[in-house]
PDB file of N, CA and C in Angstrom:
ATOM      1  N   UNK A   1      22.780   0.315   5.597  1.00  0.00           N
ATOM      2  CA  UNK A   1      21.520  -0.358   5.839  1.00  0.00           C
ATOM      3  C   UNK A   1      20.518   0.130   4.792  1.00  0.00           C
ATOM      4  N   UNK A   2      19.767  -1.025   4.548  1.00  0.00           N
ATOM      5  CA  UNK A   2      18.517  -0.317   3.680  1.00  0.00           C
ATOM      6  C   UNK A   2      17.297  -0.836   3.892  1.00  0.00           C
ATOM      7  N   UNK A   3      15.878  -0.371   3.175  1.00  0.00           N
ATOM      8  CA  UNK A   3      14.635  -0.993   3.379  1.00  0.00           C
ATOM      9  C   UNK A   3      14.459  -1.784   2.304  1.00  0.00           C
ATOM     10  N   UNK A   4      13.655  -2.786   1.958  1.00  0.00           N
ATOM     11  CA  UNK A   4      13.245  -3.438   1.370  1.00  0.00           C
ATOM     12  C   UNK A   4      11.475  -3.875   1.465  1.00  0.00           C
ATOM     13  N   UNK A   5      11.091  -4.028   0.857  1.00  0.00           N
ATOM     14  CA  UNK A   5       9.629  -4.691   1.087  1.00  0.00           C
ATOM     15  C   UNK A   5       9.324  -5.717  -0.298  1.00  0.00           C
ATOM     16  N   UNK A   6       8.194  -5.920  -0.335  1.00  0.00           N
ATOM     17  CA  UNK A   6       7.419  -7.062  -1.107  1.00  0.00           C
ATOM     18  C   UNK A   6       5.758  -6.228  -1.656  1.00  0.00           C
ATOM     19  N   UNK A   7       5.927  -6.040  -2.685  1.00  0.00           N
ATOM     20  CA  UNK A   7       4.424  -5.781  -2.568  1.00  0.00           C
ATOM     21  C   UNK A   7       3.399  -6.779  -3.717  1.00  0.00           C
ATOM     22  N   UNK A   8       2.444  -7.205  -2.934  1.00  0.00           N
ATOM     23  CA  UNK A   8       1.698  -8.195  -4.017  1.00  0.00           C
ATOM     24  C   UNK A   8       0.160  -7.343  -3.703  1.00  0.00           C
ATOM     25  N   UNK A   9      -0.799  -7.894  -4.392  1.00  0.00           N
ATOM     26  CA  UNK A   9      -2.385  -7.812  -4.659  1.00  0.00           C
ATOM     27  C   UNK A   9      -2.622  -8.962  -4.281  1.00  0.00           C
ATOM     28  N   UNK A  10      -4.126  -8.489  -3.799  1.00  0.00           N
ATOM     29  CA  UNK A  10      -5.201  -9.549  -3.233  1.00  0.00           C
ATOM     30  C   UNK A  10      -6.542  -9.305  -3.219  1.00  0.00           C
ATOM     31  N   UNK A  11      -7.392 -10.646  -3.999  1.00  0.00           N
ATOM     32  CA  UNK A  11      -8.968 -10.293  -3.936  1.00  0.00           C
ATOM     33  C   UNK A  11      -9.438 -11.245  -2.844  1.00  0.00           C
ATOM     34  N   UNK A  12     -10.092 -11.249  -2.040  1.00  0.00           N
ATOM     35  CA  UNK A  12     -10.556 -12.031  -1.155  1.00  0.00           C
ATOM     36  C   UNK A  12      -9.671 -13.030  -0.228  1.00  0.00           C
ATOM     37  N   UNK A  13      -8.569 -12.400  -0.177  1.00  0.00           N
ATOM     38  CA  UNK A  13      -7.539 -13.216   0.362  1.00  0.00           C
ATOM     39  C   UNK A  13      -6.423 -14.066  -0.527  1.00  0.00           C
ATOM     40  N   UNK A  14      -6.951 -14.214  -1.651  1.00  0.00           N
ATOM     41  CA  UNK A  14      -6.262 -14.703  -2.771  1.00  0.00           C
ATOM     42  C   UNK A  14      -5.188 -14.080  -3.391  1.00  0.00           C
ATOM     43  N   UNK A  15      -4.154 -14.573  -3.820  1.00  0.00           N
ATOM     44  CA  UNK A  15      -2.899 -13.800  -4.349  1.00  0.00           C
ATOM     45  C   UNK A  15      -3.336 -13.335  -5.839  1.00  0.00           C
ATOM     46  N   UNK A  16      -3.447 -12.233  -6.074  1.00  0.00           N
ATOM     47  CA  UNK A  16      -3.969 -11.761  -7.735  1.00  0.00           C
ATOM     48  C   UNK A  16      -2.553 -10.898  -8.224  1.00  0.00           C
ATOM     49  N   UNK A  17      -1.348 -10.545  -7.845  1.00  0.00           N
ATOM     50  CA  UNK A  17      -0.465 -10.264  -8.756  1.00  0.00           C
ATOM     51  C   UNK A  17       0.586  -9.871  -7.459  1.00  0.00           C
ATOM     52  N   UNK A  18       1.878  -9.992  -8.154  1.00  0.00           N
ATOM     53  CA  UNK A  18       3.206  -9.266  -7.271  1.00  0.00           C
ATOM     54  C   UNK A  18       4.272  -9.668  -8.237  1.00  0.00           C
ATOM     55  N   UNK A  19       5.527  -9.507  -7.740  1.00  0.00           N
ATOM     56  CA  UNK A  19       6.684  -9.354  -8.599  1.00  0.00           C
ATOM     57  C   UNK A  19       6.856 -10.848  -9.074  1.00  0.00           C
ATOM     58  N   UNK A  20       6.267 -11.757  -8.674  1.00  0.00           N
ATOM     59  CA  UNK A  20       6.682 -13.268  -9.842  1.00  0.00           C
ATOM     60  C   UNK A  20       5.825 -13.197 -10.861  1.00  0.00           C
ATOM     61  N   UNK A  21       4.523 -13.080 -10.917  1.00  0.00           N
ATOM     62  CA  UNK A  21       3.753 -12.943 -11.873  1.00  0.00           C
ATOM     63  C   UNK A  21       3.704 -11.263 -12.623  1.00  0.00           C
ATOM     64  N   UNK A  22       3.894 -10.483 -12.148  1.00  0.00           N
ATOM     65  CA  UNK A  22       4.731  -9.252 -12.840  1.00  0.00           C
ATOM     66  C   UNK A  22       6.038  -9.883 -13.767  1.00  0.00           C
ATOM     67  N   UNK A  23       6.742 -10.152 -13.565  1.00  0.00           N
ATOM     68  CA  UNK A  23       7.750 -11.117 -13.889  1.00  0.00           C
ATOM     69  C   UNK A  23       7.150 -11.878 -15.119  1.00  0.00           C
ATOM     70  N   UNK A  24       6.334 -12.837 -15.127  1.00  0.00           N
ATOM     71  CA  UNK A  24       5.661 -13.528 -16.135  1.00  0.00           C
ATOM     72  C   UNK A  24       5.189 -13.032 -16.974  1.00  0.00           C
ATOM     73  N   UNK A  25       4.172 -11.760 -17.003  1.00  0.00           N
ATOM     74  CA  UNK A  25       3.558 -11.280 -18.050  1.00  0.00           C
ATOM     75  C   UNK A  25       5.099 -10.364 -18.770  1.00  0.00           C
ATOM     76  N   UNK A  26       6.369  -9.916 -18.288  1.00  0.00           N
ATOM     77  CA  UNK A  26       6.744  -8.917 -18.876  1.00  0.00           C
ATOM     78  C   UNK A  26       7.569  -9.810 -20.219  1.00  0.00           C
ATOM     79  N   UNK A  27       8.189 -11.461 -18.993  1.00  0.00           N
ATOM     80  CA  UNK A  27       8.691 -12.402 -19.940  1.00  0.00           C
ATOM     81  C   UNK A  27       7.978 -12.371 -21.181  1.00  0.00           C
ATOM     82  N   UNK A  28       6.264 -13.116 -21.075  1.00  0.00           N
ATOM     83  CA  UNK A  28       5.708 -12.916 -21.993  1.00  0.00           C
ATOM     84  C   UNK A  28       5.687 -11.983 -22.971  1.00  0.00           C
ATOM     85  N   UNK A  29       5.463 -10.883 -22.603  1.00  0.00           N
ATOM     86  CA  UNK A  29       5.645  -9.621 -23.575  1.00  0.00           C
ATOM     87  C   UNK A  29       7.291  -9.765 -24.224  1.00  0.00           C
ATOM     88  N   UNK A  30       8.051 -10.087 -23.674  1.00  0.00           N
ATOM     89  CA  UNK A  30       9.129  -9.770 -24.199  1.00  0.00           C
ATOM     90  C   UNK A  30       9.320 -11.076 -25.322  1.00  0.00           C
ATOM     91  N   UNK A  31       9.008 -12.018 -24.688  1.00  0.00           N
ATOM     92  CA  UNK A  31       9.240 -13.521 -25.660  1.00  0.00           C
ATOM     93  C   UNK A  31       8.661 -13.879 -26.623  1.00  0.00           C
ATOM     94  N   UNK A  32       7.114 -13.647 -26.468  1.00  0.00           N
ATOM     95  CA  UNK A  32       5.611 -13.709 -27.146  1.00  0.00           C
ATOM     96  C   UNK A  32       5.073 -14.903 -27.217  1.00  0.00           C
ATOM     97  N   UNK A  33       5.549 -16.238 -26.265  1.00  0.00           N
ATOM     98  CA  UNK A  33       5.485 -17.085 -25.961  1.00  0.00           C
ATOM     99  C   UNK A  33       5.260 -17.430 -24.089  1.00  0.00           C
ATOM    100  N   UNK A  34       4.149 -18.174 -23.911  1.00  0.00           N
ATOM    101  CA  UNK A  34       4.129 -18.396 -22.302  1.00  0.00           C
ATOM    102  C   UNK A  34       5.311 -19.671 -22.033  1.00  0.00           C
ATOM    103  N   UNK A  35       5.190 -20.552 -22.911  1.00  0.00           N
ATOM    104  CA  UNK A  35       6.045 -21.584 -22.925  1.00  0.00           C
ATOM    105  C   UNK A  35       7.790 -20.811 -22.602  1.00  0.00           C
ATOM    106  N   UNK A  36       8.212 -20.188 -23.546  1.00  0.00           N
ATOM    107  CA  UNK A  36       9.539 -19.430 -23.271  1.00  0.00           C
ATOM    108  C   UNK A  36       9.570 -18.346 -22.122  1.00  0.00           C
ATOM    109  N   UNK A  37       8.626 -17.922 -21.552  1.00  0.00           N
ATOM    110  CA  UNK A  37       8.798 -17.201 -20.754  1.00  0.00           C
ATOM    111  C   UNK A  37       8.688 -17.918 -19.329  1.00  0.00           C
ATOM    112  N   UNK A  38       7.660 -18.783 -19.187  1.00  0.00           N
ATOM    113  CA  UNK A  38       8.077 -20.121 -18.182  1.00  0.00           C
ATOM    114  C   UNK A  38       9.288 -20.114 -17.943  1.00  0.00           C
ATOM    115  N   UNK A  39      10.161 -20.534 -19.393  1.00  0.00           N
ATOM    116  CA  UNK A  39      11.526 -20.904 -18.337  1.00  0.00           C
ATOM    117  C   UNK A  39      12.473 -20.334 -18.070  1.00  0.00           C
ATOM    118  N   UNK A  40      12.031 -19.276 -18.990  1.00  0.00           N
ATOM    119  CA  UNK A  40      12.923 -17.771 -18.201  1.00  0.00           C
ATOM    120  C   UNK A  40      12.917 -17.747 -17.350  1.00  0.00           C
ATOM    121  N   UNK A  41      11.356 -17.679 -16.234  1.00  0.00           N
ATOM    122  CA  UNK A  41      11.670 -17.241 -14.919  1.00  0.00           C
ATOM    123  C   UNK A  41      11.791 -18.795 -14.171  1.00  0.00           C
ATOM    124  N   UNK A  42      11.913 -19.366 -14.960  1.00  0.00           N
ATOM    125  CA  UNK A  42      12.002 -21.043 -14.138  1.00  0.00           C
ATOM    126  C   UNK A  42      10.544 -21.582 -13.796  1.00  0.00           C
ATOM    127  N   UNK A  43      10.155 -21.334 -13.717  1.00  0.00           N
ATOM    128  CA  UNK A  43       8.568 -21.754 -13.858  1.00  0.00           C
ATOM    129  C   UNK A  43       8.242 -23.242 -15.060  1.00  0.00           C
ATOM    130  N   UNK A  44       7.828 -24.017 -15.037  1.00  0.00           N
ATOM    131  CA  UNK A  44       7.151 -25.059 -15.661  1.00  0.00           C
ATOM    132  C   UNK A  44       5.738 -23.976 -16.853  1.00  0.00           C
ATOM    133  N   UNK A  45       5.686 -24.664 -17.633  1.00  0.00           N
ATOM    134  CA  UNK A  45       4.362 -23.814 -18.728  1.00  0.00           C
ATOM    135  C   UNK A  45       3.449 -24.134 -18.072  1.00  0.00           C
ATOM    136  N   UNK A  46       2.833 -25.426 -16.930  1.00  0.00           N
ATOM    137  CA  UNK A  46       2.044 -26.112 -16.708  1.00  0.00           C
ATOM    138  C   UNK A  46       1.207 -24.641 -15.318  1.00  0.00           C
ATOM    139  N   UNK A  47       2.579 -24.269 -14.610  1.00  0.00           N
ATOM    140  CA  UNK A  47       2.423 -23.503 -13.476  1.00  0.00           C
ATOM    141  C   UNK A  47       2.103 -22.082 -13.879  1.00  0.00           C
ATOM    142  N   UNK A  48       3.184 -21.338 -15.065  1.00  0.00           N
ATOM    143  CA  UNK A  48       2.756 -20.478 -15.905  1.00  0.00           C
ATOM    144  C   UNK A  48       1.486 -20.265 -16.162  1.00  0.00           C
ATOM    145  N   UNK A  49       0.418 -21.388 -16.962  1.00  0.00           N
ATOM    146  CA  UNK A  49      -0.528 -20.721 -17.481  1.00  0.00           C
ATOM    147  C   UNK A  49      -1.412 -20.628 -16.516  1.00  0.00           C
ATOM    148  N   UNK A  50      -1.032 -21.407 -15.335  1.00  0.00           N
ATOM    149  CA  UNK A  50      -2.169 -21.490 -14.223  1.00  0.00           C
ATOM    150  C   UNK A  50      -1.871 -20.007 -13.591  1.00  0.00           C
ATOM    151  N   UNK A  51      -0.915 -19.299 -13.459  1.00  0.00           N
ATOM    152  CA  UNK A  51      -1.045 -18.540 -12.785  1.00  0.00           C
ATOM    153  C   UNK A  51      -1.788 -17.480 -13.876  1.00  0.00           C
ATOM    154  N   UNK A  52      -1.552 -17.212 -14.985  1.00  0.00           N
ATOM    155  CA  UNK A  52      -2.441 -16.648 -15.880  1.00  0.00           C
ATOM    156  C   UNK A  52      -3.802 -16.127 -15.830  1.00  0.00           C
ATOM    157  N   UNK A  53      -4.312 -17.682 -16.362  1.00  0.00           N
ATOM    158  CA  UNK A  53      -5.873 -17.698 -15.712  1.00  0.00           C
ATOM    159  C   UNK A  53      -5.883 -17.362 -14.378  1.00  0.00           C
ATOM    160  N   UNK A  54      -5.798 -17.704 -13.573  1.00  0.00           N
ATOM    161  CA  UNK A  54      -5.879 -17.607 -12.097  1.00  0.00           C
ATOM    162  C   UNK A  54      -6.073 -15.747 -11.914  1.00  0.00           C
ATOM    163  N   UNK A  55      -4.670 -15.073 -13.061  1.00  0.00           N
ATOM    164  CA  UNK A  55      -4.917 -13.740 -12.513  1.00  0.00           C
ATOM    165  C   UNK A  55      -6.278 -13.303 -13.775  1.00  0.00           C
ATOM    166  N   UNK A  56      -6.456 -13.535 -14.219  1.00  0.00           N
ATOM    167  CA  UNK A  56      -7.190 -13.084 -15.230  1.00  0.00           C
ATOM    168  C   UNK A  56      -8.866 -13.609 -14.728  1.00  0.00           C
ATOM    169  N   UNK A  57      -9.068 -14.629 -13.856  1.00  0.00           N
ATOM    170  CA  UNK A  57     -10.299 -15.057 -13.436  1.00  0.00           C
ATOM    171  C   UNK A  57     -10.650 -14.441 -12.664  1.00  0.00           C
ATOM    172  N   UNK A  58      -9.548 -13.663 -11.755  1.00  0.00           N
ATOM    173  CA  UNK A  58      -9.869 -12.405 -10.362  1.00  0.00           C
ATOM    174  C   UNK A  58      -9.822 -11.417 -10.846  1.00  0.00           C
ATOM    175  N   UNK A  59      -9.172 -10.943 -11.413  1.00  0.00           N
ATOM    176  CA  UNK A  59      -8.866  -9.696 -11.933  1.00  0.00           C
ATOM    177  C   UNK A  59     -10.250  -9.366 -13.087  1.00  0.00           C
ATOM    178  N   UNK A  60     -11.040 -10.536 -13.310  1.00  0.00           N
ATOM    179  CA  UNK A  60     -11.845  -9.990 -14.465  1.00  0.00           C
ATOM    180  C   UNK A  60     -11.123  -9.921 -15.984  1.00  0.00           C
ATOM    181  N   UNK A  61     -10.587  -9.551 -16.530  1.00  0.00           N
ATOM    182  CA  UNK A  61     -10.132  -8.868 -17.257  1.00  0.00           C
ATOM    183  C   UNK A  61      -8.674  -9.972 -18.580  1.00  0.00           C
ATOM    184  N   UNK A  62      -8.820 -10.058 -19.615  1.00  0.00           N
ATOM    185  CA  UNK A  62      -7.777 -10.669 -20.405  1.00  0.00           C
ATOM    186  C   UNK A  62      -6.787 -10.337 -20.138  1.00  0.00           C
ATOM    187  N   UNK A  63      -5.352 -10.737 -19.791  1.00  0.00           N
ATOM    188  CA  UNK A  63      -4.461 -10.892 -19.836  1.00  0.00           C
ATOM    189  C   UNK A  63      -3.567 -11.145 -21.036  1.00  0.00           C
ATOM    190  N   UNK A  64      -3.563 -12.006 -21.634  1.00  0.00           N
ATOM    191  CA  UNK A  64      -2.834 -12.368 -22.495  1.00  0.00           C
ATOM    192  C   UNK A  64      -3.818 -13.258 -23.760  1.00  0.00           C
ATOM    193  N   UNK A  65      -3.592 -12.528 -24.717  1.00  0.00           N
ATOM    194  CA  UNK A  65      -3.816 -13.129 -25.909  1.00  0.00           C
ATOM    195  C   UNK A  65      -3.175 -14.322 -26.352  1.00  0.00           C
ATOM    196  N   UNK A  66      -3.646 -15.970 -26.602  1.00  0.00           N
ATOM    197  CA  UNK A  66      -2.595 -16.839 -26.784  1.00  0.00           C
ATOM    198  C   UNK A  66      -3.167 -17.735 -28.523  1.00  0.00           C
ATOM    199  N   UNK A  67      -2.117 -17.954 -29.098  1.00  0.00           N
ATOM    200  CA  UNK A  67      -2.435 -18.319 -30.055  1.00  0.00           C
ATOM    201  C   UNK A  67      -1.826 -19.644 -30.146  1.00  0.00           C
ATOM    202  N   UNK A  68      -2.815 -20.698 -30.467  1.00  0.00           N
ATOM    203  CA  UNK A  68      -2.495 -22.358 -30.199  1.00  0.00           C
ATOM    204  C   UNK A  68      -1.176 -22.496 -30.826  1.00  0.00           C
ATOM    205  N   UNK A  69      -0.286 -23.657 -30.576  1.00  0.00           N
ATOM    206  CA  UNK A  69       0.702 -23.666 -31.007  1.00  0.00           C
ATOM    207  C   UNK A  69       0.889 -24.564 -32.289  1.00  0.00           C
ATOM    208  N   UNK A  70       1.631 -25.585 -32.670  1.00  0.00           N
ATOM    209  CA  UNK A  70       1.497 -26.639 -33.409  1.00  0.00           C
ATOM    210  C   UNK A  70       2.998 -26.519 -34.573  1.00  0.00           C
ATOM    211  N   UNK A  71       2.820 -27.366 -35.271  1.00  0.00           N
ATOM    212  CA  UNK A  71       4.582 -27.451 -36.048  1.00  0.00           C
ATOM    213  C   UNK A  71       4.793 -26.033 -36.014  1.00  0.00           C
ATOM    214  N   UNK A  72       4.085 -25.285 -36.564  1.00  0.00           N
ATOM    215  CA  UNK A  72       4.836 -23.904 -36.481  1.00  0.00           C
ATOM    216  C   UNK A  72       4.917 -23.012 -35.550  1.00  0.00           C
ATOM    217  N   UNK A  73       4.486 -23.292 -34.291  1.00  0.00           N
ATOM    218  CA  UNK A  73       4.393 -22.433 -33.026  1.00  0.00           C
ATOM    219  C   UNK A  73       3.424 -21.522 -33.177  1.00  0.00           C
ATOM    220  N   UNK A  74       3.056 -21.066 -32.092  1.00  0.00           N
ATOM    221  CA  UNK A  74       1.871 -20.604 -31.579  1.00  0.00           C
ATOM    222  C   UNK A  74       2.623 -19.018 -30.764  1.00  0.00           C
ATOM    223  N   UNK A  75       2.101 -18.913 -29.883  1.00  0.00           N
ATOM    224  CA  UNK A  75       2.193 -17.753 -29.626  1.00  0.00           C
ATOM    225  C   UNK A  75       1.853 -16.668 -28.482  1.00  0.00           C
ATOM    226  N   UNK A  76       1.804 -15.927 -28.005  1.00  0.00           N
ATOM    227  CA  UNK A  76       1.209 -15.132 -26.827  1.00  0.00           C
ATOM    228  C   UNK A  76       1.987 -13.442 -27.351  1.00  0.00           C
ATOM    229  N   UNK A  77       0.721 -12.612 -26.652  1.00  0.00           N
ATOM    230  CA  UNK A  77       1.050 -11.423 -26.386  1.00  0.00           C
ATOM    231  C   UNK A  77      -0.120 -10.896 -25.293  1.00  0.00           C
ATOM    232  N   UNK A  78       0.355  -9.623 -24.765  1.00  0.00           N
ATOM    233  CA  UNK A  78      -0.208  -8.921 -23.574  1.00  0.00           C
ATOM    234  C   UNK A  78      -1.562  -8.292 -24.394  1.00  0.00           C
ATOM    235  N   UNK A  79      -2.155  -7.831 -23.422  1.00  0.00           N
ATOM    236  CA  UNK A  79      -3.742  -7.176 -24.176  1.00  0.00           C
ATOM    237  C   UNK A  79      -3.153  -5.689 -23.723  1.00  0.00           C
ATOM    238  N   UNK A  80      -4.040  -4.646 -24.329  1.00  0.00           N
ATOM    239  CA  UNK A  80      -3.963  -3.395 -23.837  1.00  0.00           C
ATOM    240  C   UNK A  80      -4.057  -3.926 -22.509  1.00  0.00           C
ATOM    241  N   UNK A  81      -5.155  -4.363 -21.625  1.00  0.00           N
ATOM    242  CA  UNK A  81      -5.266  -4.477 -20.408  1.00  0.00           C
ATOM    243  C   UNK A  81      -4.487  -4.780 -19.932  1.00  0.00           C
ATOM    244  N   UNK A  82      -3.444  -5.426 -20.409  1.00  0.00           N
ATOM    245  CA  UNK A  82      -2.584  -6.170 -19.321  1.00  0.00           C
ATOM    246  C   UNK A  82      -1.423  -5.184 -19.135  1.00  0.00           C
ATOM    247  N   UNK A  83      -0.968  -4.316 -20.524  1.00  0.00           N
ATOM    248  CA  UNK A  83      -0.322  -3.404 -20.230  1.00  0.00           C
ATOM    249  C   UNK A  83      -0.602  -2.412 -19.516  1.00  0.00           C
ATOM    250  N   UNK A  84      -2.151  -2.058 -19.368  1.00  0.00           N
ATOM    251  CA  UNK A  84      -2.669  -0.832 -18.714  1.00  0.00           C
ATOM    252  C   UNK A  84      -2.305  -1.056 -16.975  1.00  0.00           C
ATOM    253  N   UNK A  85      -2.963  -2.362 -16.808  1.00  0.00           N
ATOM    254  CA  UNK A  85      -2.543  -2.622 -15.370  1.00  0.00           C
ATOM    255  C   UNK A  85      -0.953  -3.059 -14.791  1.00  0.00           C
ATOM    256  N   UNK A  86       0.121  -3.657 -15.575  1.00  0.00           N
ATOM    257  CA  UNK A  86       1.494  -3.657 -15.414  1.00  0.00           C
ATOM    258  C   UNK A  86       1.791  -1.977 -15.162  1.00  0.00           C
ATOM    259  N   UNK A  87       1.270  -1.084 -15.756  1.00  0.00           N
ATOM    260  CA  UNK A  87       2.351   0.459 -15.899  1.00  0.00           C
ATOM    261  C   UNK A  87       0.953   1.163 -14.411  1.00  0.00           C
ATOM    262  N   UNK A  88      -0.068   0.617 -14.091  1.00  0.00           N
ATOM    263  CA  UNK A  88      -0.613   0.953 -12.951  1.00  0.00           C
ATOM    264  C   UNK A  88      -0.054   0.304 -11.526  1.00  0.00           C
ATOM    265  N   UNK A  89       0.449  -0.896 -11.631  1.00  0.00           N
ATOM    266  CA  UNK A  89       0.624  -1.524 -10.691  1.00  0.00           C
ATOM    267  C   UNK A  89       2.836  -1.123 -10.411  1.00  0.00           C
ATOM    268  N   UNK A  90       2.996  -0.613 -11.840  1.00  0.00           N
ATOM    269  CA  UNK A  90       4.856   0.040 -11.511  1.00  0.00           C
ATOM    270  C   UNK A  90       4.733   0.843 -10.488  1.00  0.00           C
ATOM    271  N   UNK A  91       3.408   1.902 -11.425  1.00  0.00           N
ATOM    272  CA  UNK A  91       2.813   3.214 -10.350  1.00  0.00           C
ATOM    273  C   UNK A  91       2.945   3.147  -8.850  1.00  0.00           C
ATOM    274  N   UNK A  92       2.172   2.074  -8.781  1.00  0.00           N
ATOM    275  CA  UNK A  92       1.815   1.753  -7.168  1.00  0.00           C
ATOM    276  C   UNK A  92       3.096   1.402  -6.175  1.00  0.00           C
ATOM    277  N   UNK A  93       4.091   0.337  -7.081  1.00  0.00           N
ATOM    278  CA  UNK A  93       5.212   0.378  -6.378  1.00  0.00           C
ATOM    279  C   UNK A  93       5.683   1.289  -6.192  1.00  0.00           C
ATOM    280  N   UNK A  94       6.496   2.190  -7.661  1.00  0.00           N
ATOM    281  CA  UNK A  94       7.355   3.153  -6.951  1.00  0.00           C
ATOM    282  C   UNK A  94       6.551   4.317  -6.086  1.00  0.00           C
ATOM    283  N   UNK A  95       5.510   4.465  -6.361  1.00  0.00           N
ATOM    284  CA  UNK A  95       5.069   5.595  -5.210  1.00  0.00           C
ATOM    285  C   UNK A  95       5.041   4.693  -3.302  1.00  0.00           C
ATOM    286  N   UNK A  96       4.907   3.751  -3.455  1.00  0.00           N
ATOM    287  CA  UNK A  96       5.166   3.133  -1.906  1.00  0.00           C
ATOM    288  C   UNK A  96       6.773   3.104  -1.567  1.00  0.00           C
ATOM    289  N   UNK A  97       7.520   2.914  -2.496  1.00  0.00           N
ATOM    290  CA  UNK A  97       8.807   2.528  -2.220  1.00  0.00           C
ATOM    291  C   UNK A  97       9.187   4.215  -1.673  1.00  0.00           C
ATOM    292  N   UNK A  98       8.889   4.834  -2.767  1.00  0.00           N
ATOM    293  CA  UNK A  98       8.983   6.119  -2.563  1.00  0.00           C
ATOM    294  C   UNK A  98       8.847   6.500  -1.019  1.00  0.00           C
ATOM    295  N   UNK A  99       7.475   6.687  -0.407  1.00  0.00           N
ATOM    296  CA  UNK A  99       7.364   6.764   1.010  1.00  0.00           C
ATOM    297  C   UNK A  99       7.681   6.409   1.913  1.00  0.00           C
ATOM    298  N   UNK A 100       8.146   4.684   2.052  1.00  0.00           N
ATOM    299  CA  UNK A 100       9.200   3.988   2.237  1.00  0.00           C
ATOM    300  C   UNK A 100      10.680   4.759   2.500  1.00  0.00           C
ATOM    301  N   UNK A 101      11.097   4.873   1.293  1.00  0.00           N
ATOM    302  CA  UNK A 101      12.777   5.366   1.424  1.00  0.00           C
ATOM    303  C   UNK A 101      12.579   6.476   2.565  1.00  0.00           C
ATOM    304  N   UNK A 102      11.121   7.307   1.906  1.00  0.00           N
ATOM    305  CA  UNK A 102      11.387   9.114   3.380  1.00  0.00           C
ATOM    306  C   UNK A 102      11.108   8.295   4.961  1.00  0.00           C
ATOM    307  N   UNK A 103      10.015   7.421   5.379  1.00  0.00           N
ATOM    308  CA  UNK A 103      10.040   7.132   6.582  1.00  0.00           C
ATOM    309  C   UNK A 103      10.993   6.425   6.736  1.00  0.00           C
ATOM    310  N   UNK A 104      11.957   5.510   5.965  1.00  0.00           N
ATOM    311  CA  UNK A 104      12.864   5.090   6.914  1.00  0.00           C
ATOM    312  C   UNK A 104      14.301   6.195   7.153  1.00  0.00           C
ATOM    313  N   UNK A 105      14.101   7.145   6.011  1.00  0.00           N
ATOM    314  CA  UNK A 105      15.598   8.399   6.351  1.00  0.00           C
ATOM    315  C   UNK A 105      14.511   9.336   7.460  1.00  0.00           C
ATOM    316  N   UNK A 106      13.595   9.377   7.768  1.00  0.00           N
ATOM    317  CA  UNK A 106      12.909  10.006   9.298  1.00  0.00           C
ATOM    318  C   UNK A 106      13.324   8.869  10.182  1.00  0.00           C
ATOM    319  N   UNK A 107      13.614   7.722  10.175  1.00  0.00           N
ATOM    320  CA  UNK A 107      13.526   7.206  11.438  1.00  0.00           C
ATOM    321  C   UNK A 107      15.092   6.776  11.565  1.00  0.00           C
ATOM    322  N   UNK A 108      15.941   5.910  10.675  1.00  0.00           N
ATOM    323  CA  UNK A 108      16.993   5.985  10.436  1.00  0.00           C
ATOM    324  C   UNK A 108      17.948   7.191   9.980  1.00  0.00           C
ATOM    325  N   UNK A 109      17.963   8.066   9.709  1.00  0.00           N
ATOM    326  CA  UNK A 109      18.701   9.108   9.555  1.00  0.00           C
ATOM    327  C   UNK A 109      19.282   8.656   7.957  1.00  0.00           C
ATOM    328  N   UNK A 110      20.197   9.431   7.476  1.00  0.00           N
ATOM    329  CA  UNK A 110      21.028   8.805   6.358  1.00  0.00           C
ATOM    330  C   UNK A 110      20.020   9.069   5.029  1.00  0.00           C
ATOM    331  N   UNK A 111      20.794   8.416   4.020  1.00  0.00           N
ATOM    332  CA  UNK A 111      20.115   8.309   2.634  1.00  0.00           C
ATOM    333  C   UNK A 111      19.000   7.598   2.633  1.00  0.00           C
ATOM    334  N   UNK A 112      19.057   6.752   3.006  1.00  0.00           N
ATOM    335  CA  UNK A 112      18.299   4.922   2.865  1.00  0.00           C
ATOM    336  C   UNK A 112      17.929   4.534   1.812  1.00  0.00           C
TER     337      UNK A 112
END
């Protein structure tokens, strides 16, 4: 048996980040394109950039640098910020998961 959870962010009730859009910015970083990283995670570019802005309008803060595209392609990369808050928000997981694994080997016994 094991535990599992979900952890996302929220400003006012609103969804501002969790593991799909974690997911998106890392595509991004890795691709340097929002368009290619869309369909990495299966996402449409249309849904992609909305979730973007969306986190970047709550969050305050740039996200992703994007550079228009055109015959020769265009472009994206992460801001310091976006990296600062991805390696804050790893933080946050593994230290919950962390506490997680000990209360469920206190209540379940075992490894977990």
């Amino acid at each position: 048996m094991e535990i599992r959870s979900k952890i996302w962010l929220e400003i006012n009730g609103e969804p501002v980040f969790g593991s799909g859009r974690e997911a998106l910015l890392r595509a991004v970083d890795r691709l340097g394109s929002i368009n290619k990283a869309a369909g990495d995670i299966n996402l449409s570019y249309r849904r992609a950039l909305s979730y973007i802005q969306s986190m970047e309008e709550r969050l305050g803060i740039r996200l992703v640098e994007r550079k228009a595209g055109g015959r020769h392609g265009g472009g994206a990369a992460l801001t310091k910020e976006a990296r600062d808050f991805l390696r804050k928000y790893t933080a946050l997981c593994k230290g919950v998961n962390e506490m997680m694994d000990r209360r469920f080997r206190k209540v379940f016994g075992g490894k977990g």
